[in-house]
N, C-alpha and C. Protein backbone atom coordinates (compact mmCIF):
# COMPACT_ATOMS: atom_id res chain seq x y z
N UNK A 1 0.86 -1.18 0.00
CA UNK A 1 0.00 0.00 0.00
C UNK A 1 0.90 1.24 0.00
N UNK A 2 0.73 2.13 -0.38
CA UNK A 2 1.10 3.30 -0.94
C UNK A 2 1.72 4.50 0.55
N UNK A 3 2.27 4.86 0.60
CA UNK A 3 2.98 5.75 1.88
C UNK A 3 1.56 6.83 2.11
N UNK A 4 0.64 7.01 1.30
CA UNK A 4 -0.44 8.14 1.34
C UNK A 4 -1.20 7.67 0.21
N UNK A 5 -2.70 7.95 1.09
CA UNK A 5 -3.78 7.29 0.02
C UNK A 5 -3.95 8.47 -1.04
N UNK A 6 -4.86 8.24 -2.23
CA UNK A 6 -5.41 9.59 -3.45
C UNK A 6 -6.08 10.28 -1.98
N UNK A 7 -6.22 11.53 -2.93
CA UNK A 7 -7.17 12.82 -2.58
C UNK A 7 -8.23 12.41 -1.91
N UNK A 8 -8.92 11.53 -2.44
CA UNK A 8 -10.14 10.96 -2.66
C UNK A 8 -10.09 9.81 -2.78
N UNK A 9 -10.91 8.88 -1.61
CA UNK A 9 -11.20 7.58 -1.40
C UNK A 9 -12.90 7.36 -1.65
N UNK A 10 -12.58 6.62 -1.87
CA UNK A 10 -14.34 5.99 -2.77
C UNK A 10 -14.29 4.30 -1.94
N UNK A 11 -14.68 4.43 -0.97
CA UNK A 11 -15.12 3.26 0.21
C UNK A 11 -15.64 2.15 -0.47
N UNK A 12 -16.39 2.63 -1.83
CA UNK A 12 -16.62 0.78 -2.34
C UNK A 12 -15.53 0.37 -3.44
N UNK A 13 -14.57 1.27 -3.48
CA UNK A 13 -13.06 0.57 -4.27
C UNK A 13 -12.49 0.42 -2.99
N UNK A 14 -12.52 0.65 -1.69
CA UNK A 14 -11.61 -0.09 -0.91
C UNK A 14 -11.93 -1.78 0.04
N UNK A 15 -10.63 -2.31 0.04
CA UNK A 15 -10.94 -3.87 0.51
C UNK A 15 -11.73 -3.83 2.26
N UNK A 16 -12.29 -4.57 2.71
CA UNK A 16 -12.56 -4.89 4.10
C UNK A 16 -11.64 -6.28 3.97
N UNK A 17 -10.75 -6.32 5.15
CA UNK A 17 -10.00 -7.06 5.70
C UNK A 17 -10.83 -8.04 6.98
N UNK A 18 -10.77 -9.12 7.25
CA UNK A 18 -10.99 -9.76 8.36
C UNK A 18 -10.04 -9.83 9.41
N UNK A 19 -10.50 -9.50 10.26
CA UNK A 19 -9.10 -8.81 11.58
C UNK A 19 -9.72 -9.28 12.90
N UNK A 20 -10.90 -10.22 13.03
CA UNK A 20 -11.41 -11.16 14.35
C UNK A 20 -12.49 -11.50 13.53
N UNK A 21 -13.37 -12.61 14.81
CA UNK A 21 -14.46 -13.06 14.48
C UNK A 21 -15.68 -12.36 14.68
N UNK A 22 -16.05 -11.94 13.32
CA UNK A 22 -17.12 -10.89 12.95
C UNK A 22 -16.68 -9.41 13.25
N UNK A 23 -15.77 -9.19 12.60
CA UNK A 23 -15.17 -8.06 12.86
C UNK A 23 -14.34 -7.96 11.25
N UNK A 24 -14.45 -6.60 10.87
CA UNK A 24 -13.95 -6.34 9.48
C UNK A 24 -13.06 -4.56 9.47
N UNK A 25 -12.25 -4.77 8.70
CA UNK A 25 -11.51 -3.11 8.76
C UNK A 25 -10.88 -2.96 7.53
N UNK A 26 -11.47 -1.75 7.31
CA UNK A 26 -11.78 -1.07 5.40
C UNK A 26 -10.57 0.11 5.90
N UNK A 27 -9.35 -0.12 5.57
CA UNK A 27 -8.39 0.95 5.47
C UNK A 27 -9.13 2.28 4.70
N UNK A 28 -9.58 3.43 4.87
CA UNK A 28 -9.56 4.81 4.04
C UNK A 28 -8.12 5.95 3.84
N UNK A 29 -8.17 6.92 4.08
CA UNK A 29 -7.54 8.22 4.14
C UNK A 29 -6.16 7.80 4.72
N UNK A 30 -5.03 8.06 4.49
CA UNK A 30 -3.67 7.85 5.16
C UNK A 30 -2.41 8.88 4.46
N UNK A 31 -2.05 9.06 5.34
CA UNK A 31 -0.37 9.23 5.12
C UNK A 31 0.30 9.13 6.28
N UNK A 32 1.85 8.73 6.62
CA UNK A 32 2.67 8.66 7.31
C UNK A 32 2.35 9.06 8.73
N UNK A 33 1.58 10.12 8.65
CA UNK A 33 1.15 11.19 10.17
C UNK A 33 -0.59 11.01 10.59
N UNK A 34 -1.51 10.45 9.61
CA UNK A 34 -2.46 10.52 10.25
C UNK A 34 -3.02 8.99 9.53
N UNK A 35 -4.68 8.33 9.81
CA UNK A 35 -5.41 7.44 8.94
C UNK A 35 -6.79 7.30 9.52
N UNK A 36 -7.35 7.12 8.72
CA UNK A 36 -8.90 7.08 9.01
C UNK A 36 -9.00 5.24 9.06
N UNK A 37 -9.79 5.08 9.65
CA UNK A 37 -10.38 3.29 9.45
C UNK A 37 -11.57 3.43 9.88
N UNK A 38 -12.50 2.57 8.91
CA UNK A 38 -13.68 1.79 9.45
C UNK A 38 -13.72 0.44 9.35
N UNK A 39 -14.63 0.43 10.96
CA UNK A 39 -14.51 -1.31 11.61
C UNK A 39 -16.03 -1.40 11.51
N UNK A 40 -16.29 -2.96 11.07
CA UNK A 40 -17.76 -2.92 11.35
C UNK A 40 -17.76 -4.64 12.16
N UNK A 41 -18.77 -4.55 13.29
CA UNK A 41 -18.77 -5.34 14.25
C UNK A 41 -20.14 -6.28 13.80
N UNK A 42 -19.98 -7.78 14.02
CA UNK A 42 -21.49 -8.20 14.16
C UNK A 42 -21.98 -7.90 15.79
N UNK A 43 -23.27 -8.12 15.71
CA UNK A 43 -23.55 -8.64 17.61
C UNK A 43 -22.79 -9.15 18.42
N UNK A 44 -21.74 -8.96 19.55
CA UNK A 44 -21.25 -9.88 20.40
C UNK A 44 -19.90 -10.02 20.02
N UNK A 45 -19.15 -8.88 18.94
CA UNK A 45 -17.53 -9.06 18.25
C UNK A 45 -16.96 -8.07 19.21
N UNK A 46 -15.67 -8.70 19.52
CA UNK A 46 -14.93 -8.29 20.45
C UNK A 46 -13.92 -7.75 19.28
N UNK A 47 -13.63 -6.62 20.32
CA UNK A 47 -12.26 -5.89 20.25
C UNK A 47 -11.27 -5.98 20.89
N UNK A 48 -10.65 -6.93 21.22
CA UNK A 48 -9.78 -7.32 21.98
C UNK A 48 -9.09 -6.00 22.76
N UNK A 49 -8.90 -6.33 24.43
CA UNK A 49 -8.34 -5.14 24.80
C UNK A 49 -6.69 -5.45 24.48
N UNK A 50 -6.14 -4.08 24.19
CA UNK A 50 -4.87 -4.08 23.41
C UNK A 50 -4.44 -2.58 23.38
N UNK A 51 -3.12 -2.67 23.26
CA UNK A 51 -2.26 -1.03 23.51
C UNK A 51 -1.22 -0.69 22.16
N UNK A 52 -1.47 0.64 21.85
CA UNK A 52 -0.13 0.69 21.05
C UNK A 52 0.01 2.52 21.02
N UNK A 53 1.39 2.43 20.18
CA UNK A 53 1.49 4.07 21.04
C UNK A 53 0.77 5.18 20.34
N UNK A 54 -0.02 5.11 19.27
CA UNK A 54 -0.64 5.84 18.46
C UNK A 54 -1.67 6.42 19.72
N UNK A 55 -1.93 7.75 19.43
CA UNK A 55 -2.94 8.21 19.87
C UNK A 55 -4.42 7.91 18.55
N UNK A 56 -5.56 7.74 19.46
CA UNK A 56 -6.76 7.49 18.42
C UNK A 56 -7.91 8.09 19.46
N UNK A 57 -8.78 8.45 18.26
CA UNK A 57 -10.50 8.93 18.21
C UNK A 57 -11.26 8.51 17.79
N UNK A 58 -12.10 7.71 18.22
CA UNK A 58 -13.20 6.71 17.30
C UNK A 58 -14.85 7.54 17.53
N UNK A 59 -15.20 7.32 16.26
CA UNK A 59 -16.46 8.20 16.06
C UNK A 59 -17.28 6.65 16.21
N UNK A 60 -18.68 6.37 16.87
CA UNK A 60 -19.30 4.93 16.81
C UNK A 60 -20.46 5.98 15.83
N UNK A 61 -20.34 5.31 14.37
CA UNK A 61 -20.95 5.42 12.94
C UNK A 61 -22.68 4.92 13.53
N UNK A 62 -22.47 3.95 14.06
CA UNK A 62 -23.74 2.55 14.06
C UNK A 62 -23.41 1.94 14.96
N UNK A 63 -24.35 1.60 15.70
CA UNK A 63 -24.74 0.29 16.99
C UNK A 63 -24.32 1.18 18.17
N UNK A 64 -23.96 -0.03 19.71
CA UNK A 64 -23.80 0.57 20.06
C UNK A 64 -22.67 -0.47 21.08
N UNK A 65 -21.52 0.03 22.22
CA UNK A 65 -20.65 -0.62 22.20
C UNK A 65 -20.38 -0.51 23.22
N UNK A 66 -19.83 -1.45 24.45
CA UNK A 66 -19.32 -1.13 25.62
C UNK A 66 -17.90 -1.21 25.56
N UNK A 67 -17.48 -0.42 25.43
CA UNK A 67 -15.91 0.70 24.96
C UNK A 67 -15.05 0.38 26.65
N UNK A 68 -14.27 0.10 26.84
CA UNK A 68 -13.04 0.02 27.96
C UNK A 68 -12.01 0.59 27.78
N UNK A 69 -11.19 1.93 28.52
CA UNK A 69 -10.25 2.87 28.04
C UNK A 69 -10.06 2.93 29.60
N UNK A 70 -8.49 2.06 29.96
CA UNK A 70 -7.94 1.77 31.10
C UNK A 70 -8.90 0.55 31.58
N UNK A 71 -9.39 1.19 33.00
CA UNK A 71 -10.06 0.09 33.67
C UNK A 71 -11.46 0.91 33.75
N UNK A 72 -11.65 1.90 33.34
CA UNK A 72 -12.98 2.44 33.20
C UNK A 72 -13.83 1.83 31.77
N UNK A 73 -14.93 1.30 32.02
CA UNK A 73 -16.12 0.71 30.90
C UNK A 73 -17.48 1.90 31.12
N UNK A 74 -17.44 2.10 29.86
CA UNK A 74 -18.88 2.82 29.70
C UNK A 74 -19.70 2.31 28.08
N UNK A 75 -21.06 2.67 27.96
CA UNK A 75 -21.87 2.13 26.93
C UNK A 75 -21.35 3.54 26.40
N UNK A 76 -21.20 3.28 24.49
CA UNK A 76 -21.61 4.22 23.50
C UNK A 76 -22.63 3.98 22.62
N UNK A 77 -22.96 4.87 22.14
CA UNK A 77 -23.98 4.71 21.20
C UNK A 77 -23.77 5.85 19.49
N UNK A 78 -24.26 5.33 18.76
CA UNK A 78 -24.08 6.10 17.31
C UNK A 78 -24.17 7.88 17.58
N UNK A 79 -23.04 8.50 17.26
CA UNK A 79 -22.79 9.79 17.23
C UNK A 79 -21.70 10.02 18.52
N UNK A 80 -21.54 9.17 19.73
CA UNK A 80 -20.50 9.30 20.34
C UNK A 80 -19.11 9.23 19.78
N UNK A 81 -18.28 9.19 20.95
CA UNK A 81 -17.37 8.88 20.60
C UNK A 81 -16.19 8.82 21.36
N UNK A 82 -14.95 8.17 21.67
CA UNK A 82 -14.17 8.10 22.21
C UNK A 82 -12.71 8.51 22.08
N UNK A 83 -11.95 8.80 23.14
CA UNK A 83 -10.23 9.29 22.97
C UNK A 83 -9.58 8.31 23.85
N UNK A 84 -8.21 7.66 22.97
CA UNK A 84 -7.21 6.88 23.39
C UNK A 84 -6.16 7.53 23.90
N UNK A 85 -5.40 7.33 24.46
CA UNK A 85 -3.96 8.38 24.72
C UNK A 85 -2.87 7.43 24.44
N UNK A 86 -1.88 7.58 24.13
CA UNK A 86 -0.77 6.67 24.07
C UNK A 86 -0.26 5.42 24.66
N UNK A 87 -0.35 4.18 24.48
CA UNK A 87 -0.09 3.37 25.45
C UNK A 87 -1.28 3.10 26.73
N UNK A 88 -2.64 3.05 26.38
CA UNK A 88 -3.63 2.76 27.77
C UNK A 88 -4.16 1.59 26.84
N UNK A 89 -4.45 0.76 27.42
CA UNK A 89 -5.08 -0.07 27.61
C UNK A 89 -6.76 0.22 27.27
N UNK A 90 -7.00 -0.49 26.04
CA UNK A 90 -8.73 -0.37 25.48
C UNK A 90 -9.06 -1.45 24.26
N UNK A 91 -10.20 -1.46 24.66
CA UNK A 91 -11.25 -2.09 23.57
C UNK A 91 -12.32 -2.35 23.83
N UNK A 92 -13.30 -2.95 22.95
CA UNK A 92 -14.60 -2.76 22.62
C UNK A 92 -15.42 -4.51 22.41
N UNK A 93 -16.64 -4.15 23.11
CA UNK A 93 -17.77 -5.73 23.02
C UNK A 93 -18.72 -4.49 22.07
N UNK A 94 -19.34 -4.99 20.94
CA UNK A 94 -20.69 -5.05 19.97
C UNK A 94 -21.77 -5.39 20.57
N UNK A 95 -22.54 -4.56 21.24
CA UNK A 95 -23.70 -4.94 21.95
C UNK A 95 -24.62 -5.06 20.97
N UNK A 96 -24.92 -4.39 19.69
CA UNK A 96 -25.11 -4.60 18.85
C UNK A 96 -24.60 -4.52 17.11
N UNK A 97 -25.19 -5.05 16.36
CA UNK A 97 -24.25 -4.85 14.89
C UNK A 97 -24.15 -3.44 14.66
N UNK A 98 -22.32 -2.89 14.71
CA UNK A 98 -22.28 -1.85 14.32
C UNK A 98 -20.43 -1.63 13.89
N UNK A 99 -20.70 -0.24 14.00
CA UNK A 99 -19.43 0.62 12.51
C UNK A 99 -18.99 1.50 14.09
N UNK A 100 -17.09 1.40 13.30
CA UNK A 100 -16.90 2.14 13.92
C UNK A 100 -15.83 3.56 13.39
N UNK A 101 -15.63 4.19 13.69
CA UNK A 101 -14.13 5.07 12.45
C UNK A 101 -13.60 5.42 13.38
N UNK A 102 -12.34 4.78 12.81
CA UNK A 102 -11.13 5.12 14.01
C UNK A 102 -9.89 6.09 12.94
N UNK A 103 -9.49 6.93 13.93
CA UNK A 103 -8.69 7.63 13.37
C UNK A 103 -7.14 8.00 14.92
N UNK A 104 -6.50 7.62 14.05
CA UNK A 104 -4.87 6.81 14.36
C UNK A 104 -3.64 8.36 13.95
N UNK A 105 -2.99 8.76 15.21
CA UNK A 105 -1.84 9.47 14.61
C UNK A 105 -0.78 9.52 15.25
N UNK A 106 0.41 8.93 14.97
CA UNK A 106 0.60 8.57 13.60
C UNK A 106 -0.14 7.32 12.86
N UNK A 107 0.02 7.08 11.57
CA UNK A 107 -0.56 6.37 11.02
C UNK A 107 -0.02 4.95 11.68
N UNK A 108 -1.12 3.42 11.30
CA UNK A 108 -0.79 2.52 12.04
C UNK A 108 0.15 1.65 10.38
N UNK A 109 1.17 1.60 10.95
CA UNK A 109 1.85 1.13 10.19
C UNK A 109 1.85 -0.46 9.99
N UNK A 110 1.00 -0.82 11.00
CA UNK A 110 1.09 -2.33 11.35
C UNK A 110 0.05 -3.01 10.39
N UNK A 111 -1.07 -1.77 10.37
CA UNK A 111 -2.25 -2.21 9.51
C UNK A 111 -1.63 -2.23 7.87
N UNK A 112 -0.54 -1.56 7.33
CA UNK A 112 -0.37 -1.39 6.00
C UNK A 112 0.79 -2.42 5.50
N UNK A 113 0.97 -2.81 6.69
CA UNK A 113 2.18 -4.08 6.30
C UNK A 113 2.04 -4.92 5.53
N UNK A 114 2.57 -5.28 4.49
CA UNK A 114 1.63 -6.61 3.59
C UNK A 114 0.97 -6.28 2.44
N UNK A 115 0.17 -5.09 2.45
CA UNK A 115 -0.68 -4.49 1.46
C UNK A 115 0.04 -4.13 -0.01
């Protein structure tokens, strides 16, 4: 994959990847310093809790999600949204089928490996 996406991303030319069970992630927008992603969850898809040093902001698109950031858990719902800080400890249960857009900076280099 390319060090920086076009101008312009068109979401049904991009791939959804399988990245857990019932869980999918459609790389969008990127360069070196920032990236957009959308995740879409079935009912009951975990987000494994997990750390890395990127700071991230996730907008919840659809459904709704019980989100864990440290040892604090709270419910979101469509139009919320959440902040990571470097290195804490988070992730997410699908209370119901839903989308999420995460946006990563610096970009996650881990996700473009391979591509």
């Amino acid at each position: 994959m390319p060090k920086q996406s076009n101008a312009f991303v068109e979401s049904k030319k991009q791939i959804w990847e399988t990245v857990g069970d019932g869980v999918q992630r459609q790389i969008l927008g990127h360069d070196p310093q920032l990236m957009m992603v959308c995740v879409k969850f079935n009912k009951g898809s975990i987000g494994p809790v997990h750390r890395h040093p990127h700071r991230q902001v996730t907008y919840v698109e659809q459904g709704s999600f019980e989100v864990q950031i440290g040892s604090e858990k709270k419910v979101l719902r469509k139009g919320d949204c959440f902040f990571i800080p470097p290195d804490v400890d988070h992730g997410v249960v699908a209370l119901e089928v839903g989308t999420l857009v995460d946006v990563f900076t610096p970009t996650r280099e881990d996700f473009l490996a391979g591509k």
